[in-house]
Protein backbone atom coordinates (compact mmCIF):
# COMPACT_ATOMS: atom_id res chain seq x y z
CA UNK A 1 -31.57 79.62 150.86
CA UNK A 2 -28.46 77.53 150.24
CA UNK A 3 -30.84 74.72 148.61
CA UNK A 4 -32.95 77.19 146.92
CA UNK A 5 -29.82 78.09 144.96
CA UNK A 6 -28.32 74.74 144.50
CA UNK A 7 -31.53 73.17 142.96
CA UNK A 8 -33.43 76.23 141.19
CA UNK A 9 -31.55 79.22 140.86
CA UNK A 10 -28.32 76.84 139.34
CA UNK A 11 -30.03 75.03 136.73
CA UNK A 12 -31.93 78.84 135.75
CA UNK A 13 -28.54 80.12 135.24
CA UNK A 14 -27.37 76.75 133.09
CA UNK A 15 -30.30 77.69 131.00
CA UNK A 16 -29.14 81.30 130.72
CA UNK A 17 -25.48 79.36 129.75
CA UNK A 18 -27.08 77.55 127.10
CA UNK A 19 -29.05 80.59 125.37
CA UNK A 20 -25.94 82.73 125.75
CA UNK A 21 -23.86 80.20 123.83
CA UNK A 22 -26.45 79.06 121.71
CA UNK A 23 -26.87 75.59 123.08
CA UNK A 24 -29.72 75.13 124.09
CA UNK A 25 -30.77 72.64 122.44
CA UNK A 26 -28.02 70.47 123.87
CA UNK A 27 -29.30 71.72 127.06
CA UNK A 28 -33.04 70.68 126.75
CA UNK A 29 -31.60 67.24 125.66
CA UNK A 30 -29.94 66.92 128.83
CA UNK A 31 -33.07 67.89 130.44
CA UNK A 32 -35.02 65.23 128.34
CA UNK A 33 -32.31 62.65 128.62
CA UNK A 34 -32.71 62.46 132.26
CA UNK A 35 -36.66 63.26 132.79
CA UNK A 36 -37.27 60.05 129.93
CA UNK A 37 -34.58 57.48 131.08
CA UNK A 38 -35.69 58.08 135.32
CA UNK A 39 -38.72 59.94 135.87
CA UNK A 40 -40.24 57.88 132.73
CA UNK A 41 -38.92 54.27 132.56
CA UNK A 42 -36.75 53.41 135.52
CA UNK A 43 -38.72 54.84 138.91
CA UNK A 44 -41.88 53.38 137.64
CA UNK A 45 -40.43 50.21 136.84
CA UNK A 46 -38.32 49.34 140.40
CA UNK A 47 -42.12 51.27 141.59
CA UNK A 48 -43.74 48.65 139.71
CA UNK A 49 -41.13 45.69 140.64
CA UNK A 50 -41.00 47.18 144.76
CA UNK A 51 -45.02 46.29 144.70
CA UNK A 52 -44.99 43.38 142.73
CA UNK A 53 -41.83 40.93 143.67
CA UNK A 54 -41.60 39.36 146.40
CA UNK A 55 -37.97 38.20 145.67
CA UNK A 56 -37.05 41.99 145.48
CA UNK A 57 -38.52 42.57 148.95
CA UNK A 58 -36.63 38.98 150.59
CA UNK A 59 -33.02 40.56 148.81
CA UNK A 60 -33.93 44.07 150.21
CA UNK A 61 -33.58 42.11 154.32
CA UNK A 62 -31.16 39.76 153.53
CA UNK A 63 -28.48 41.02 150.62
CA UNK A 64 -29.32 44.97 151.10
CA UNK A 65 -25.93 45.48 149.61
CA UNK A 66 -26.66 43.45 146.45
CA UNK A 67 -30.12 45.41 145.99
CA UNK A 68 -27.86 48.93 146.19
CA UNK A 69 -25.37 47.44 143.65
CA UNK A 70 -28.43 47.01 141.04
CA UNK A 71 -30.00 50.21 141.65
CA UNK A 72 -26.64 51.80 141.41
CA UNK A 73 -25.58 50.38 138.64
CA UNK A 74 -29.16 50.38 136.75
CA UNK A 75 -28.73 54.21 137.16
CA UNK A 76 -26.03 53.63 135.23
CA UNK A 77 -27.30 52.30 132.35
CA UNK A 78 -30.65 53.99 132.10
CA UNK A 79 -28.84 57.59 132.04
CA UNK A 80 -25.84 56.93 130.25
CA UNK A 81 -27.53 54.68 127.35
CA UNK A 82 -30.03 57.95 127.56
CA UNK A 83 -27.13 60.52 127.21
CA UNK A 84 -25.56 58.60 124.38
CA UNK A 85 -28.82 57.82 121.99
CA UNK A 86 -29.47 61.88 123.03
CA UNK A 87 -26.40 62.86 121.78
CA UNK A 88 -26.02 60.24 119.05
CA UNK A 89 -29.36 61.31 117.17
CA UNK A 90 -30.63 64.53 118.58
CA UNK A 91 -27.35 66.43 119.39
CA UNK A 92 -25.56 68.32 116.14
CA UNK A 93 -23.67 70.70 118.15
CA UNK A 94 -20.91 68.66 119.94
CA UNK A 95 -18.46 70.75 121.05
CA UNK A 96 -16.91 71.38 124.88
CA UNK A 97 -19.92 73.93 125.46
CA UNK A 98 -22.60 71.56 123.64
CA UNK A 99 -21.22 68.89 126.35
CA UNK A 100 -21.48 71.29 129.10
CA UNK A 101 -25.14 72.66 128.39
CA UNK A 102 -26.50 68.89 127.97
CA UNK A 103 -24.89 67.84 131.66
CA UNK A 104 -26.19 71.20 133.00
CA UNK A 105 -29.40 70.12 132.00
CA UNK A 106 -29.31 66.82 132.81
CA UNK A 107 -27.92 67.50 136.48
CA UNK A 108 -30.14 70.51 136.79
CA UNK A 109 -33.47 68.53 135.79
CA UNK A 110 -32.62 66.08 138.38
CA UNK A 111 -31.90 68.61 141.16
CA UNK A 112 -34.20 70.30 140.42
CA UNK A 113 -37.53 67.35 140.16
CA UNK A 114 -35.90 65.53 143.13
CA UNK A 115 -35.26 68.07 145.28
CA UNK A 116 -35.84 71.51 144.48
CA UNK A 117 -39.82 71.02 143.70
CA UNK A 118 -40.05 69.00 147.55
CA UNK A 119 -38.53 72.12 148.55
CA UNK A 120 -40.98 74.49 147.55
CA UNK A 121 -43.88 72.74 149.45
CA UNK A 122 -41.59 71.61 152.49
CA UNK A 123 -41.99 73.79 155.67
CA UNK A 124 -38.92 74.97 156.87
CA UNK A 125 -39.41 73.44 159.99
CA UNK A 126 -39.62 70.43 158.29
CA UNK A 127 -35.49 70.15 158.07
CA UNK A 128 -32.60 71.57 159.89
CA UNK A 129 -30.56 73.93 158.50
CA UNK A 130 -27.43 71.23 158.29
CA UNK A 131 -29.66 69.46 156.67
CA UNK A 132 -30.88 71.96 154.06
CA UNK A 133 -26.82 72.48 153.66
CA UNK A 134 -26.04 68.91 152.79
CA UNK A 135 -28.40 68.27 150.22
CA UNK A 136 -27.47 71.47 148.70
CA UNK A 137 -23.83 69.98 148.68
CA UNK A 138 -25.18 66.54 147.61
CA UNK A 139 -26.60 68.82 144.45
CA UNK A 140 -23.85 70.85 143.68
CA UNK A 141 -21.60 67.58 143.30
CA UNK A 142 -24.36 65.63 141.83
CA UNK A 143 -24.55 67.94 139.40
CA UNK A 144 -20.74 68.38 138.54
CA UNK A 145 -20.79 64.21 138.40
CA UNK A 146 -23.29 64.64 135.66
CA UNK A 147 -21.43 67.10 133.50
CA UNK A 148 -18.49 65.20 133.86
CA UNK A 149 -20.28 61.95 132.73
CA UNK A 150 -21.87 64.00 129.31
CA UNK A 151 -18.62 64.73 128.27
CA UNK A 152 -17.38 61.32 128.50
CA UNK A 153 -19.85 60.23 126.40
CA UNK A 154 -19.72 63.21 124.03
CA UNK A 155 -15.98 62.00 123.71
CA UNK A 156 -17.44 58.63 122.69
CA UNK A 157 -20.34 59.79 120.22
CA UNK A 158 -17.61 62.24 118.35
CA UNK A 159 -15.14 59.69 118.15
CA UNK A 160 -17.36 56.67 117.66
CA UNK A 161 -16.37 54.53 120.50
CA UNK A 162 -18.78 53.30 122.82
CA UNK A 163 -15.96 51.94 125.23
CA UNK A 164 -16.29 55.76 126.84
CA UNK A 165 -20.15 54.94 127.12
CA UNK A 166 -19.42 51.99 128.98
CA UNK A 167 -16.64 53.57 130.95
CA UNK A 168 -18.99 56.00 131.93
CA UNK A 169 -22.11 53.45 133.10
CA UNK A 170 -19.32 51.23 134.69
CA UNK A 171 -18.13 54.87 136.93
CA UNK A 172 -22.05 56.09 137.36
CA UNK A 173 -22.44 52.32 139.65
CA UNK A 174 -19.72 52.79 141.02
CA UNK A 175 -20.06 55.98 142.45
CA UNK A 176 -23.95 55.45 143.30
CA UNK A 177 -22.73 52.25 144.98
CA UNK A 178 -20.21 53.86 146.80
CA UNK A 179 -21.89 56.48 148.43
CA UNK A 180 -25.10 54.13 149.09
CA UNK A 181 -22.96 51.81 150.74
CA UNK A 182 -21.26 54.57 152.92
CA UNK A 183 -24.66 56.19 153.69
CA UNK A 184 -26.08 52.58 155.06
CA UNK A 185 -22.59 52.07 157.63
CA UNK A 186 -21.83 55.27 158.13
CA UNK A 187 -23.65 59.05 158.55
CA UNK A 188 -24.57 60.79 155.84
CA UNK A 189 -21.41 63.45 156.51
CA UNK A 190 -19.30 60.65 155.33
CA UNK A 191 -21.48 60.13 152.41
CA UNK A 192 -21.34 63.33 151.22
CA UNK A 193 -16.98 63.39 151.60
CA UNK A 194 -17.49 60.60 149.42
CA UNK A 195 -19.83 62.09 146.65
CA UNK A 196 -16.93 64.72 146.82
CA UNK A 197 -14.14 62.77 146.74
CA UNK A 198 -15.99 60.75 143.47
CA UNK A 199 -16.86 63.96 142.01
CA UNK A 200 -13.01 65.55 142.65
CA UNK A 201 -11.64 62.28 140.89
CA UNK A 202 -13.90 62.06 138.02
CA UNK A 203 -12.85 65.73 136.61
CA UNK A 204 -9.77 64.88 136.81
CA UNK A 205 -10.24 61.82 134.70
CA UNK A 206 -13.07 64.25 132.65
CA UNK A 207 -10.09 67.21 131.46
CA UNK A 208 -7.73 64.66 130.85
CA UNK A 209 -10.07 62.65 128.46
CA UNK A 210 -11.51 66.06 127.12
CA UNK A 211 -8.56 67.44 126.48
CA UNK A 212 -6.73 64.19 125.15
CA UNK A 213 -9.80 63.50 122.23
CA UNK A 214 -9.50 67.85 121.97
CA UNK A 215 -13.48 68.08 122.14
């Protein structure tokens, strides 16, 4: 039930946000931003790369770590070049709430494509209920990390600096790397204390840019 919430009935209620505060299309450019940029272009290209290079497959035995680092960081620049060209050309409203809806969206899509549809047409036996309860965590910060990452960049489209867009693609690496690299040494508890810890540290960083650039 805990999952349910996290990954459907979350993202229903950021759509209910974004009607009731008349941002919805920031919203369903969030939702775009992130269905285009992974679901579109990046899965089916590391799909298409996984079957096709044997170089990929040699780096995936013997530099694991370096493979992680690109698909961390390729994250990176897929969603956050997404975000910006999203807001950049599509976006008109771009206040706090605008910035909000379109990370709702964007984090909701995702929890909701990668994890709430498997859901659905998993049987319960399928997973334990610890593990029903840590992807539901995984979610819930996932999804604050991607809120906090649209407002960055909304800071950099209003103000017209692109250092926050790069600040931000730099952080989304890091953070996949991070907890990649944690989740292949350690268990996946001390993954998830690390998607929190990342998530904890990058509001911090999020209110005090927000509230520095007064978006």
């Amino acid at each position: 039930m805990f999952l349910v919430i996290v990954t459907i009935v979350i993202p229903a209620l950021g759509a209910v946000y974004a009607l009731y505060k008349k941002r919805l299309i920031p919203f369903i450019l969030g939702v775009l931003a992130f269905t285009i940029s992974q679901m579109l272009i990046r899965l089916p290209l590391l799909n298409w790369i996984a079957e096709n290079s044997s170089t990929y497959h040699l780096w995936t035995v013997t530099m694991p770590f370096v493979v992680v680092m690109l698909l961390a960081f390729s994250a990176g620049v897929f969603e956050e070049i997404a975000r910006w060209l999203a807001m950049r050309y599509g976006m008109k409203q771009r206040d706090l709430s605008a910035g909000l809806a379109f990370g709702i969206g964007h984090g909701g899509i995702e929890a909701f494509l990668i994890v709430g549809i498997p859901v659905l047409f998993t049987s319960p036996i399928m997973m334990s209920d610890i593990d029903y309860f840590i992807s539901g965590f995984e979610r819930m910060c996932a999804m604050t990390v991607h809120i906090c990452f649209s407002l960055l960049v909304l800071v950099g489209v209003k103000k017209r600096k692109c250092v926050y867009v790069v600040i931000s693609i730099v952080l989304h690496g890091i953070v996949n790397f991070a907890v990649s690299s944690v989740s292949m040494v350690s268990t996946m508890i001390m993954a998830e204390i690390t998607m929190l810890i990342a998530a904890i540290i990058l509001v911090i960083v999020t209110i005090y840019v927000v509230r520095a650039n007064r978006i």
